[in-house]
Protein backbone atom coordinates (compact mmCIF):
# COMPACT_ATOMS: atom_id res chain seq x y z
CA UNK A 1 39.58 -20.05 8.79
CA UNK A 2 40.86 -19.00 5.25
CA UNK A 3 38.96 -18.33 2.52
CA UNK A 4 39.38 -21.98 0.77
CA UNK A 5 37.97 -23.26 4.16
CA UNK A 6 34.92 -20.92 4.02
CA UNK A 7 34.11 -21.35 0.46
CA UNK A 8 34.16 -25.18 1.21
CA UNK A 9 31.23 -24.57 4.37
CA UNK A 10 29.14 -23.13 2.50
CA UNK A 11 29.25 -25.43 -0.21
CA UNK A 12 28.43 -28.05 2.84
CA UNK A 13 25.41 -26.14 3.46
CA UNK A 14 24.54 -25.85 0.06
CA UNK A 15 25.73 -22.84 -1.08
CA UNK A 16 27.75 -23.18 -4.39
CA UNK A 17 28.64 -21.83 -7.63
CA UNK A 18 24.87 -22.02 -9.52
CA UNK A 19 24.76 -22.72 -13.49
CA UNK A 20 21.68 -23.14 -16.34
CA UNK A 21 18.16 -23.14 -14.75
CA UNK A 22 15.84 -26.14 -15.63
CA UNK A 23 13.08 -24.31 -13.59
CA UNK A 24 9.95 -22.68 -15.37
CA UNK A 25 6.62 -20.73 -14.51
CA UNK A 26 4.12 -23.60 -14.11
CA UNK A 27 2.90 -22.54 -17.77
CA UNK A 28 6.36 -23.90 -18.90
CA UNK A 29 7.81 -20.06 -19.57
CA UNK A 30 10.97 -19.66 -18.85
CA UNK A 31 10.39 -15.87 -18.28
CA UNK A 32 7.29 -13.52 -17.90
CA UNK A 33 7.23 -9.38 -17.65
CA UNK A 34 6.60 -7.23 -14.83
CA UNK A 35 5.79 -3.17 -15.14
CA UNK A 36 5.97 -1.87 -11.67
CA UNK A 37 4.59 1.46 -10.36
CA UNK A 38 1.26 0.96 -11.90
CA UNK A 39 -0.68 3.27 -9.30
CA UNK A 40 -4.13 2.77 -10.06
CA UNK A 41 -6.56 1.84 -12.20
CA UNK A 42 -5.91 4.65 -14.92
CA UNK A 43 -1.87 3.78 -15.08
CA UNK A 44 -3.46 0.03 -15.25
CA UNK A 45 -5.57 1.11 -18.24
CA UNK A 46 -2.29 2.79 -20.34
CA UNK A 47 -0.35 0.15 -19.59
CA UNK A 48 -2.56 -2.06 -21.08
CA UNK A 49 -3.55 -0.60 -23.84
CA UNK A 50 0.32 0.15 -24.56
CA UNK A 51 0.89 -3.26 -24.40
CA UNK A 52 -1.65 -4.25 -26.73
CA UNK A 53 -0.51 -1.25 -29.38
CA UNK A 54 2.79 -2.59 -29.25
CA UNK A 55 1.83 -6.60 -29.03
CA UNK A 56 3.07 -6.60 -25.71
CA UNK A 57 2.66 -9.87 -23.42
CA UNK A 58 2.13 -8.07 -19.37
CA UNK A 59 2.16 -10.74 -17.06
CA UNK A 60 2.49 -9.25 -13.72
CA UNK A 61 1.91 -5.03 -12.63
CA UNK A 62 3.22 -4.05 -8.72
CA UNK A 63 1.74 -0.97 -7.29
CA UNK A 64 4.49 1.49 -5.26
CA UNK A 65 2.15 3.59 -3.20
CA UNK A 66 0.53 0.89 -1.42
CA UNK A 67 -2.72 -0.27 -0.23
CA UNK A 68 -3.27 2.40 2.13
CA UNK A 69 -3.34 5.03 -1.11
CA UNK A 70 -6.35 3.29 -2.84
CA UNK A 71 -9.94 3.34 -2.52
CA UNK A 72 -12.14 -0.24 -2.18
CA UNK A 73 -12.86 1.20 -6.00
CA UNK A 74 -10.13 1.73 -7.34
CA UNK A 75 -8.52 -1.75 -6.19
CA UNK A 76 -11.53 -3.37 -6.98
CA UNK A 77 -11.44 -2.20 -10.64
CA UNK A 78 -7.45 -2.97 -10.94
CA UNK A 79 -8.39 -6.55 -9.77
CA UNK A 80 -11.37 -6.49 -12.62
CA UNK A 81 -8.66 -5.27 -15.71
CA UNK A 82 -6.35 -7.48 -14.27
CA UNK A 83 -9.11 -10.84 -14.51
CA UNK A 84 -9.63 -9.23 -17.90
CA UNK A 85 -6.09 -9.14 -19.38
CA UNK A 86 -4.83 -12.07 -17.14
CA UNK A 87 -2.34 -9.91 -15.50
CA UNK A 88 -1.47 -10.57 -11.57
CA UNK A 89 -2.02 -6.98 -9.38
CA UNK A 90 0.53 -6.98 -7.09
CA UNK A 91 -0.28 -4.29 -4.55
CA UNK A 92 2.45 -2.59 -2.01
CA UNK A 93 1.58 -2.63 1.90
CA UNK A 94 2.09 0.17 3.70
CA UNK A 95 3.03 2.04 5.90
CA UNK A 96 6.91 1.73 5.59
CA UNK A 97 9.90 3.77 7.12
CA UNK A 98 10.65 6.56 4.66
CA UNK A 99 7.17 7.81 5.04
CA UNK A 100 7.80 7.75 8.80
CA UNK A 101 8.70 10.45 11.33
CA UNK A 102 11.93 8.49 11.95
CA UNK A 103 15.80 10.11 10.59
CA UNK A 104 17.14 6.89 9.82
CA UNK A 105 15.31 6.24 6.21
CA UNK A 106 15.50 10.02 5.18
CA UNK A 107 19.88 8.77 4.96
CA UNK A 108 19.53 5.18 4.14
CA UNK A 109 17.06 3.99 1.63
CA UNK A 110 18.41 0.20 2.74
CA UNK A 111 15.48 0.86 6.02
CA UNK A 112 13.05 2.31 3.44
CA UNK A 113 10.71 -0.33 3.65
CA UNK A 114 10.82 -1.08 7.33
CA UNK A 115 7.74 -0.99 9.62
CA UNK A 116 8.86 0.50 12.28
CA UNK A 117 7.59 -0.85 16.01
CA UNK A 118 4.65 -3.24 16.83
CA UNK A 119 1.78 -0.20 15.33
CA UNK A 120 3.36 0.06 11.82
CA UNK A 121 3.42 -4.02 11.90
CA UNK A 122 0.12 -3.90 12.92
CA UNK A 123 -1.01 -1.38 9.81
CA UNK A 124 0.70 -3.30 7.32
CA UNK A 125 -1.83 -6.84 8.68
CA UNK A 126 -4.60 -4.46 8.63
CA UNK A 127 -3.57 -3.20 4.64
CA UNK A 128 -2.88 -7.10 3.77
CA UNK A 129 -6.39 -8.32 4.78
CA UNK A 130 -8.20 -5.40 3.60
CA UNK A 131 -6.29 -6.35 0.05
CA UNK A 132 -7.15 -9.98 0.34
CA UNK A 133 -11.03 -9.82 1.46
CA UNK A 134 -11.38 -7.51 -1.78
CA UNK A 135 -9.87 -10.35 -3.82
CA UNK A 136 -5.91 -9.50 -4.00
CA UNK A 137 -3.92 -12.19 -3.83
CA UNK A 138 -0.91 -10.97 -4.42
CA UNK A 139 1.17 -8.22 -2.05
CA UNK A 140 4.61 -6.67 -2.27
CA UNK A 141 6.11 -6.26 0.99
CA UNK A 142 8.71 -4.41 2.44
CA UNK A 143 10.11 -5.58 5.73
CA UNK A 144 11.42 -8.82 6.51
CA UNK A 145 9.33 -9.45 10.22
CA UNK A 146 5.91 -8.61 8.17
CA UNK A 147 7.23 -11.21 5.70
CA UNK A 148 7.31 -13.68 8.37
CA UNK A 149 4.06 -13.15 9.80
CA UNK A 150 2.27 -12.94 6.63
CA UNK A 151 3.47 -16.60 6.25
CA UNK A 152 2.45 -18.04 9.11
CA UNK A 153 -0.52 -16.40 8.75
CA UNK A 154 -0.76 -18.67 5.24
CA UNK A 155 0.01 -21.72 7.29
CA UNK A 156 -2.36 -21.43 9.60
CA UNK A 157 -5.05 -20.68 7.42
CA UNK A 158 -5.66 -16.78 8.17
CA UNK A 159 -4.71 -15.84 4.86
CA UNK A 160 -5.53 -17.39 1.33
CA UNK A 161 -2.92 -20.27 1.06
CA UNK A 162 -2.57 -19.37 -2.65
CA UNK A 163 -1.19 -15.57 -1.50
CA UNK A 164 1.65 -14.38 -3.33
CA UNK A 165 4.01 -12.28 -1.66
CA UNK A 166 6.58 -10.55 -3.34
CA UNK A 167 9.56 -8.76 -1.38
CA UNK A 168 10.02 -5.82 -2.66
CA UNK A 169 13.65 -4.28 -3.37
CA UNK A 170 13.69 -2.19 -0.71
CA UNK A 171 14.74 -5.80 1.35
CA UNK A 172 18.48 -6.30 0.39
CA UNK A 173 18.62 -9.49 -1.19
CA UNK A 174 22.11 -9.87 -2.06
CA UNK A 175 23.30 -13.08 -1.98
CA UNK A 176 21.99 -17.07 -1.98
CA UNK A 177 21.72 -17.14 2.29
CA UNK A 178 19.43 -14.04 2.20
CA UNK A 179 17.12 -15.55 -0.77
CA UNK A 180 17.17 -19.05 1.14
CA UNK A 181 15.74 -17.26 4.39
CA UNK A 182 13.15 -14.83 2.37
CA UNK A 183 11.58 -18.24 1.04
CA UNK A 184 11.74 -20.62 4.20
CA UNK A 185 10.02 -17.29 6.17
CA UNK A 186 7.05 -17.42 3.28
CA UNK A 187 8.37 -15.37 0.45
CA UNK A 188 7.10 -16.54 -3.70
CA UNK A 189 8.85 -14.16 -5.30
CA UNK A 190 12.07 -12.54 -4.61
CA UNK A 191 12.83 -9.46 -5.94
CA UNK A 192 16.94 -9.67 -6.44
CA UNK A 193 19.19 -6.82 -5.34
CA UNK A 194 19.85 -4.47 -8.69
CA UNK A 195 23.29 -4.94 -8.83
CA UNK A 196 24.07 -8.29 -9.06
CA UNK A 197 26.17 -10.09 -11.46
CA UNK A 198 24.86 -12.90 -12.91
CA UNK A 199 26.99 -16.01 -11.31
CA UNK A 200 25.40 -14.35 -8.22
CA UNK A 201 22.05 -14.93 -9.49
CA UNK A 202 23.11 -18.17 -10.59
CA UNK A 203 24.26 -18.90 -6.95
CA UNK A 204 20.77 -17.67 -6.01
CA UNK A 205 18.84 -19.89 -7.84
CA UNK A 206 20.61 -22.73 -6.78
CA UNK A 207 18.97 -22.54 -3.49
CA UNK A 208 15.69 -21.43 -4.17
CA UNK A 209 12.42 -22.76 -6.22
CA UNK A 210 10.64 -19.63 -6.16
CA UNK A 211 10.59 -17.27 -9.26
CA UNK A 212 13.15 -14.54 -8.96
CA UNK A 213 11.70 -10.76 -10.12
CA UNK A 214 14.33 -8.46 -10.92
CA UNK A 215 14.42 -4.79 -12.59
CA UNK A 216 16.33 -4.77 -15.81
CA UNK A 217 16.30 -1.30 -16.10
CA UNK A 218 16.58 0.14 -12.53
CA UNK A 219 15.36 3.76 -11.07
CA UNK A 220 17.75 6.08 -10.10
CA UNK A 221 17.05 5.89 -6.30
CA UNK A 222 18.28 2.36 -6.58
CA UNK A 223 21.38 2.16 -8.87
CA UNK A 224 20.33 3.56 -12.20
CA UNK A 225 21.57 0.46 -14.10
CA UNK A 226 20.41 -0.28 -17.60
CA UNK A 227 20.51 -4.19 -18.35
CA UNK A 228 19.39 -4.91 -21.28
CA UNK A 229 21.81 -7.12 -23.45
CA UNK A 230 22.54 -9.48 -19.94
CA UNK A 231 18.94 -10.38 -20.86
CA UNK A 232 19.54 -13.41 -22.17
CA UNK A 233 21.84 -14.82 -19.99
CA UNK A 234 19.69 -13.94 -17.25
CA UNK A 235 17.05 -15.88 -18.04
CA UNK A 236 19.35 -18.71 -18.82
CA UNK A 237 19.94 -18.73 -15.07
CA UNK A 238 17.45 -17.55 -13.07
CA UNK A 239 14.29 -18.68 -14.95
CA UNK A 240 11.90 -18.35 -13.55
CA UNK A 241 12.61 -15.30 -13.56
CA UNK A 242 9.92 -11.71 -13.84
CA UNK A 243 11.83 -9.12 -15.98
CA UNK A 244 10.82 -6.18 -14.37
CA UNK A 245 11.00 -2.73 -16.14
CA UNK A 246 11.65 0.63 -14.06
CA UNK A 247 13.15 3.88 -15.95
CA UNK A 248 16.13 5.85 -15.05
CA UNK A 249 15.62 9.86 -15.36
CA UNK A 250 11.81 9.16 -14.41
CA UNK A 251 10.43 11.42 -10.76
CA UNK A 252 9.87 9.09 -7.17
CA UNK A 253 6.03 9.43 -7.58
CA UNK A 254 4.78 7.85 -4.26
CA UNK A 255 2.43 8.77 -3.38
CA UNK A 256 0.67 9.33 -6.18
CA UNK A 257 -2.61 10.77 -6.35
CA UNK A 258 -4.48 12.84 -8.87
CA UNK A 259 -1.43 15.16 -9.03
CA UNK A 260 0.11 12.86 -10.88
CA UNK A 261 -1.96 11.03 -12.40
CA UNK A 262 -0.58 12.24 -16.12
CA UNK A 263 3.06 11.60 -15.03
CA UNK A 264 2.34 7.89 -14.13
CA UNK A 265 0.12 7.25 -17.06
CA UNK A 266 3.01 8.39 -18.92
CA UNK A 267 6.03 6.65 -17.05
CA UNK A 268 3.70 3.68 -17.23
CA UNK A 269 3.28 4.04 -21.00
CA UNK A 270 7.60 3.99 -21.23
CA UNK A 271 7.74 0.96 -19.14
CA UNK A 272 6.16 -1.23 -21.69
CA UNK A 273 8.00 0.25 -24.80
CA UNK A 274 11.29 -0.77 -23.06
CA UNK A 275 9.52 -4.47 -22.17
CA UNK A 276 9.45 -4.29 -25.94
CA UNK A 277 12.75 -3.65 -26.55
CA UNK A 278 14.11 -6.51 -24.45
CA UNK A 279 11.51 -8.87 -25.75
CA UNK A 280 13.20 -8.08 -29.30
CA UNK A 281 16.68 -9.31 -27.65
CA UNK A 282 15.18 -12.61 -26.68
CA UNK A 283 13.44 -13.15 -30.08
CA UNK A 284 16.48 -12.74 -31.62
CA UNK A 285 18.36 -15.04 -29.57
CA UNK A 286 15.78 -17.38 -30.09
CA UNK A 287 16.71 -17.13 -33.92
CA UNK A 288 19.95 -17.42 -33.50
């Protein structure tokens, strides 16, 4: 088989060159904004109040450190400023492989977010239904067999039908194939790998209904890339699409704890000014 004849099976199977997106949130957006690493409800609170110095629309914060790392309090109260501000908590489960005694994730950060054997499966059920019974409905996960068992779980009726879960990019989602599986094994939100260009996002979308969530400014541990003027074109494409803002030159807090409580407050605080920044890019497209 050449490479004409294998571009031409996957376009049999649906896979082909993607364009515009005519998709939207159900609210008719086009876009919404994520800050991730908000670990707790005192990062919760400054990146709120941030948002609202600053005029600031947060639609969506993800939590790092995972279930696991909070108390029934301190999710409880997340879940309350959340209802308050009509932001969605998206909360991490855990464990996950780098935290593990295994080698493997202290080379490879591509097995990060595994759950590694049947008991580390087992912990990450235990941290999703402990979220859910205290109201979350809405979990970031890490590892593609958890994935698959929180969905049937969904299907069967276990678990709240209207559960969100978000893969988190610590599961390689590189191409349109890989999104296509994430969503037919019960993903709603795919978190893109950082690096793509945007014809490959394009190609994503194609294939998939879900919103995409992808970090426009990327940490350090996962490429470093800043994004900010492909913006636009983005959105053009992958809407529905969460623009998700991490820093580069900012510390790998998880866990965090008390400790670092100040750092995250602060990191938190940055995430939103730079949501400001490329919410200026879009306005000014929108003038154009």
């Amino acid at each position: 088989m050449n490479l004409r004849e294998a571009h031409a099976l996957l376009a049999d199977r649906g896979f082909r060159p993607g364009g515009a997106s005519t998709r939207t949130f159900p609210d008719g957006a086009p876009y919404k904004v994520e800050i991730p690493s908000c670990e707790g409800p005192r990062v919760m609170t400054a990146v709120l109040e941030e948002a609202k110095t600053r005029g600031v629309r947060i639609d969506r914060v993800s939590q790092g450190s995972g279930v696991m790392m909070l108390t029934d309090g301190e999710i409880e109260e997340m879940l309350s400023l959340g209802t308050s501000a009509g932001v969605e908590v998206c909360l991490f489960l855990g464990p996950r492989g780098a935290w593990d005694i295994g080698g493997q994730a202290k080379v490879s950060a591509a097995v990060g977010g595994v759950a590694r054997g049947n008991e580390m499966v087992a912990a990450s059920l235990c941290d999703a239904f402990r979220a859910v019974e205290l109201g979350v409905r809405s979990l970031l996960v890490g590892d593609i067999g958890v994935l698959e068992i929180l969905g049937e779980l969904k299907v069967d009726g276990s678990l709240p039908s209207d559960l969100v879960l978000k893969t988190s990019v610590l599961m390689p989602l590189p191409n349109a194939p890989t999104a296509r599986l994430y969503e037919r094994l019960g993903a709603t939100s795919l978190n893109v790998s950082t690096d793509l260009p945007v014809p490959v996002l394009a190609e994503i979308r194609s294939v998939t209904s879900v919103p995409i969530d992808m970090y426009i400014e990327v940490p350090d541990d996962q490429g470093g890339h800043v994004r900010f003027y492909d913006v636009p074109e983005i959105v053009r494409v992958a809407a529905p699409v969460y623009l998700k803002m991490g820093l580069r030159n900012a510390p790998n807090i998880y866990p965090v704890g008390a400790h670092l409580t100040g750092t995250a407050e602060a990191l938190g605080r940055e995430r939103v000014r730079r949501a400001e920044l490329i919410l200026r890019l879009l306005a000014e497209q929108d003038e154009a």
